[in-house]
Protein backbone atom coordinates (compact mmCIF):
# COMPACT_ATOMS: atom_id res chain seq x y z
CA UNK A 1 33.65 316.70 -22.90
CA UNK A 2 36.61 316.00 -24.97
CA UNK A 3 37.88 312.34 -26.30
CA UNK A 4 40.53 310.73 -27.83
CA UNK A 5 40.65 306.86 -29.92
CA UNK A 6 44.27 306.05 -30.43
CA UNK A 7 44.01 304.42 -33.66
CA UNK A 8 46.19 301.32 -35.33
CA UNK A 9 45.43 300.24 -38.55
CA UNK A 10 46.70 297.21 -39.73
CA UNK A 11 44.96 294.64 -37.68
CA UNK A 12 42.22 296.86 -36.46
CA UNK A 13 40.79 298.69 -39.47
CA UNK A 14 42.01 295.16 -41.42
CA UNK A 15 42.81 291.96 -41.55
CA UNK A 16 43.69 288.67 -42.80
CA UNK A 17 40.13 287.70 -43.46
CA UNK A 18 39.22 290.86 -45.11
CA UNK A 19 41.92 290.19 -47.14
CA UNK A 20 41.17 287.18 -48.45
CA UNK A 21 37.50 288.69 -49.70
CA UNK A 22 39.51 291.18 -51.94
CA UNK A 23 40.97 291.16 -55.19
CA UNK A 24 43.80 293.98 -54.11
CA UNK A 25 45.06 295.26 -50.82
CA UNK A 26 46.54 298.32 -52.26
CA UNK A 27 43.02 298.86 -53.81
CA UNK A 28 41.34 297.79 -51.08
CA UNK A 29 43.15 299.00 -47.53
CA UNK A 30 41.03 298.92 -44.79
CA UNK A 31 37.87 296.59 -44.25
CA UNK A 32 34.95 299.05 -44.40
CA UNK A 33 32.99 297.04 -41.47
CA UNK A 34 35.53 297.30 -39.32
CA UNK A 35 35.56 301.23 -40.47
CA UNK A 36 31.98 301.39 -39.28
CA UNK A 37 32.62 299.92 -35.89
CA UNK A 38 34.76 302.80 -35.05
CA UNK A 39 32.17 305.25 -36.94
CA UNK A 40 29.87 303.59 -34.48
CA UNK A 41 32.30 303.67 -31.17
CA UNK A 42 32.67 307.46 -32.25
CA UNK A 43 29.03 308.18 -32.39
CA UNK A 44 28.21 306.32 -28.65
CA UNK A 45 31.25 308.27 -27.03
CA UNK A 46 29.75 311.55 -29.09
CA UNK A 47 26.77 310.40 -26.48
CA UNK A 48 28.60 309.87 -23.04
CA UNK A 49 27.17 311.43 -20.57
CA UNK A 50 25.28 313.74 -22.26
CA UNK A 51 21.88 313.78 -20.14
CA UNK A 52 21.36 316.50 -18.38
CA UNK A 53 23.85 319.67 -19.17
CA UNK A 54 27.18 318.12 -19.82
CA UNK A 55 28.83 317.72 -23.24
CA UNK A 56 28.77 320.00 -25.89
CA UNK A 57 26.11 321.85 -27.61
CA UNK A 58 24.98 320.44 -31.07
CA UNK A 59 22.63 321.82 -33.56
CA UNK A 60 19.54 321.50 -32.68
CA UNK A 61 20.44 321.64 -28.84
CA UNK A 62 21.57 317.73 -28.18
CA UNK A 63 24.25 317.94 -25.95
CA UNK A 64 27.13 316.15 -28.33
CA UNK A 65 31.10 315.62 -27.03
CA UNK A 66 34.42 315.92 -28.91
CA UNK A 67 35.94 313.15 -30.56
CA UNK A 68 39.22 312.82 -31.82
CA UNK A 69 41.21 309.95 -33.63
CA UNK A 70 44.57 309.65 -33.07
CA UNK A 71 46.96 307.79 -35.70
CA UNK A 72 49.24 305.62 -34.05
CA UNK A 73 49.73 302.60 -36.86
CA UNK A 74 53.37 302.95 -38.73
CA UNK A 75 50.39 304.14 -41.46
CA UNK A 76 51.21 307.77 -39.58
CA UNK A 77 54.69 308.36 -41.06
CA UNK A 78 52.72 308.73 -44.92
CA UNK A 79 49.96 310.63 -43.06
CA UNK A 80 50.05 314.56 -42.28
CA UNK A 81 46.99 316.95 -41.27
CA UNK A 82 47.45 318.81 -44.06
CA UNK A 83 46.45 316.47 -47.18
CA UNK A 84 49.16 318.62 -49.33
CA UNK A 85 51.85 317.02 -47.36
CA UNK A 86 50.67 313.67 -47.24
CA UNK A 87 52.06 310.67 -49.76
CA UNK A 88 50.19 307.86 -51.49
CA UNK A 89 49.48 305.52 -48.43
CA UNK A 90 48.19 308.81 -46.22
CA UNK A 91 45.99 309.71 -48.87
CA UNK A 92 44.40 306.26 -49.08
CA UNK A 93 43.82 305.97 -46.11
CA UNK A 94 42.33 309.05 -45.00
CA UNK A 95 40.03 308.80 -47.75
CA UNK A 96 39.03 305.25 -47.03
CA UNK A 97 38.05 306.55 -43.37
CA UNK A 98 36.55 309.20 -44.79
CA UNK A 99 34.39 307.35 -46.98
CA UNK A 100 32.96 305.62 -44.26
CA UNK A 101 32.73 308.84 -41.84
CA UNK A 102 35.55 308.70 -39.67
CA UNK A 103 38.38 311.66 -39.98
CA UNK A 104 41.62 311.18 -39.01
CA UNK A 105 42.53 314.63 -36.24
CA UNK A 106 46.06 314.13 -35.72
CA UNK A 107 48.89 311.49 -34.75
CA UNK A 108 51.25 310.35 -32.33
CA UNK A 109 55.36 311.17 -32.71
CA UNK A 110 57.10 308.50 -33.78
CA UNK A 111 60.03 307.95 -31.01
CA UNK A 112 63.59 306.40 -32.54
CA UNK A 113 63.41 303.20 -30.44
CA UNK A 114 59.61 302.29 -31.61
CA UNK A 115 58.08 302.90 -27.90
CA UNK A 116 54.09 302.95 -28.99
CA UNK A 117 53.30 303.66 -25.33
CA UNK A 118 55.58 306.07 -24.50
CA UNK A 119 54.23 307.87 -27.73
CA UNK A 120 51.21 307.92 -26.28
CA UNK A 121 51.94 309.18 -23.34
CA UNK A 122 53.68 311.98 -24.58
CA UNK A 123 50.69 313.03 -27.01
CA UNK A 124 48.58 313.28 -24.01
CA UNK A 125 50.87 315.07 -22.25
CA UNK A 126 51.66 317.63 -25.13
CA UNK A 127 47.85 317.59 -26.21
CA UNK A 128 46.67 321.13 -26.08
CA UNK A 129 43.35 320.43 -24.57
CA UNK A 130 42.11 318.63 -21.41
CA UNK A 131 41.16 315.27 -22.26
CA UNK A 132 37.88 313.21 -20.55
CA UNK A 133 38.96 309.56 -21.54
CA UNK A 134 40.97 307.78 -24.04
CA UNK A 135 41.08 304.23 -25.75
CA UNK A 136 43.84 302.44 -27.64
CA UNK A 137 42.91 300.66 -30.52
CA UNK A 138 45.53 298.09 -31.37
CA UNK A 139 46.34 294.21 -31.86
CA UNK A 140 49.64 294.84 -30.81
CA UNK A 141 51.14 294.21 -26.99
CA UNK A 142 54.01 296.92 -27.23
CA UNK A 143 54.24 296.46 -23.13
CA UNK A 144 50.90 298.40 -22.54
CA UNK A 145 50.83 297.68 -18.65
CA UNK A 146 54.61 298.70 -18.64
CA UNK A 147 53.01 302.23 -19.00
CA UNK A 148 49.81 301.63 -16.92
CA UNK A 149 47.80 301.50 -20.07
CA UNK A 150 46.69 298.26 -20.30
CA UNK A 151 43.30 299.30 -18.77
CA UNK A 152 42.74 301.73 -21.69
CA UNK A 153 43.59 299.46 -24.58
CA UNK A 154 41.60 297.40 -26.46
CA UNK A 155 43.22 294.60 -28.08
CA UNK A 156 41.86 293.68 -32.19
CA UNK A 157 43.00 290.55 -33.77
CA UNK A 158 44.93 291.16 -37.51
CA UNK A 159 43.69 287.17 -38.18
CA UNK A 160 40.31 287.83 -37.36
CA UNK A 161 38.32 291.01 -38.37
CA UNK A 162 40.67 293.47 -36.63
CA UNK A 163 38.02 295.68 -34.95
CA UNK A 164 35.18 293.38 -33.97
CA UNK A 165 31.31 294.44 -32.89
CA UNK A 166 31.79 292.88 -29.72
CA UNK A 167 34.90 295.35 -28.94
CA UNK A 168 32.62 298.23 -28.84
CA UNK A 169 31.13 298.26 -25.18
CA UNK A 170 34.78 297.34 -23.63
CA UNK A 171 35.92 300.49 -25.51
CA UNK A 172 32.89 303.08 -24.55
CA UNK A 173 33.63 301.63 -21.10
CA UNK A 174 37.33 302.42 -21.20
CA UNK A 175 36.84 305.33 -22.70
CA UNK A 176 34.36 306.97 -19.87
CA UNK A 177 36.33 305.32 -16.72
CA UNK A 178 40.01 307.27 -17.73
CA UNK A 179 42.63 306.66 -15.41
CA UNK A 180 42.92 309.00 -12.28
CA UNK A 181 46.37 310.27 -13.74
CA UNK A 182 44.95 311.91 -16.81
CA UNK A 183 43.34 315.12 -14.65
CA UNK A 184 47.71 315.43 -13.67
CA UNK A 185 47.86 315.84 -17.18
CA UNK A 186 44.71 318.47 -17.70
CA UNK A 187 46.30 320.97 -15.70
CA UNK A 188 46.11 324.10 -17.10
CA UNK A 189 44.72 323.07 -20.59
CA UNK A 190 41.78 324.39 -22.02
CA UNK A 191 38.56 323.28 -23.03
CA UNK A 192 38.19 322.01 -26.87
CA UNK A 193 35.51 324.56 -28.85
């Protein structure tokens, strides 16, 4: 099984209170707890539904699903897959995720009138591979239910400890309940290897 975290950053990988703790934000760019929260949502969705025959196959045998982090933070326009092609900002932050095990596997477009959402939407629909479930990450309302998402989309607070512990369950639970639309979108698209 194959999913996807639509990933912010400022307000869910940081925040006012982590920023108060450190000495420089340019140093210091994302809170590493909140980091391991999303290390940790990764690893439970790496665990959905796995009884059984579903999901899969690790080393070792353990059935283990795809996961894939999505950039969708303004962070995205200094970020590239290709670290060659990346600036300053892209570099620090995919090696702050890194650091703390969670790799950045893409991003959204970035649409001229600023349309989160609709950027979304559009990855999903372009998105080579047939999906299982998605969450959105964010502590941003850019008109979520506008685009039926509102279900999917968890909502971090930049004043207090962006992504939070409690958040997790919420998003495992969004992420294996996706909406019935999604399988209009699968058609025809492969499994991820």
């Amino acid at each position: 099984m194959h999913y996807l975290i639509f990933l912010d950053v400022d307000g869910v990988l940081n925040s006012m209170s982590f920023y108060h703790k450190v000495d420089s934000i340019t140093e210091h760019p994302v809170d590493p707890d909140a980091v391991k929260r999303v290390k940790q949502l990764i690893e439970l969705t790496e665990q959905l539904g796995t009884s059984g025959n579903s999901g899969e196959q690790e080393r070792g045998g353990a059935p283990r699903n795809t996961v894939n982090v999505i950039l969708t933070s303004s962070w995205r326009v200094g970020w590239n897959k290709d670290p060659k092609l990346q600036d300053t900002a892209g570099r620090m932050l995919d090696n702050a995720c890194a650091m703390y095990g969670v790799r950045i596997y893409d991003k959204t477009g970035v649409s001229q009138i600023g349309d989160r959402p609709g950027e979304v939407l559009e990855f999903l629909r372009k998105y080579p591979y047939r999906v299982d479930g998605f969450v959105i990450l964010d502590d941003a309302n850019f008109f979520w239910e506008k685009y039926r998402l509102s279900e999917w989309w968890v909502q971090t607070s930049f004043k207090e400890d962006g992504f939070q512990e409690s958040m997790i369950g919420p998003a495992l639970s969004m992420l294996a309940n996706p909406p019935w639309w999604l399988k209009l979108f699968n058609i025809g698209k492969k499994k991820h290897t």
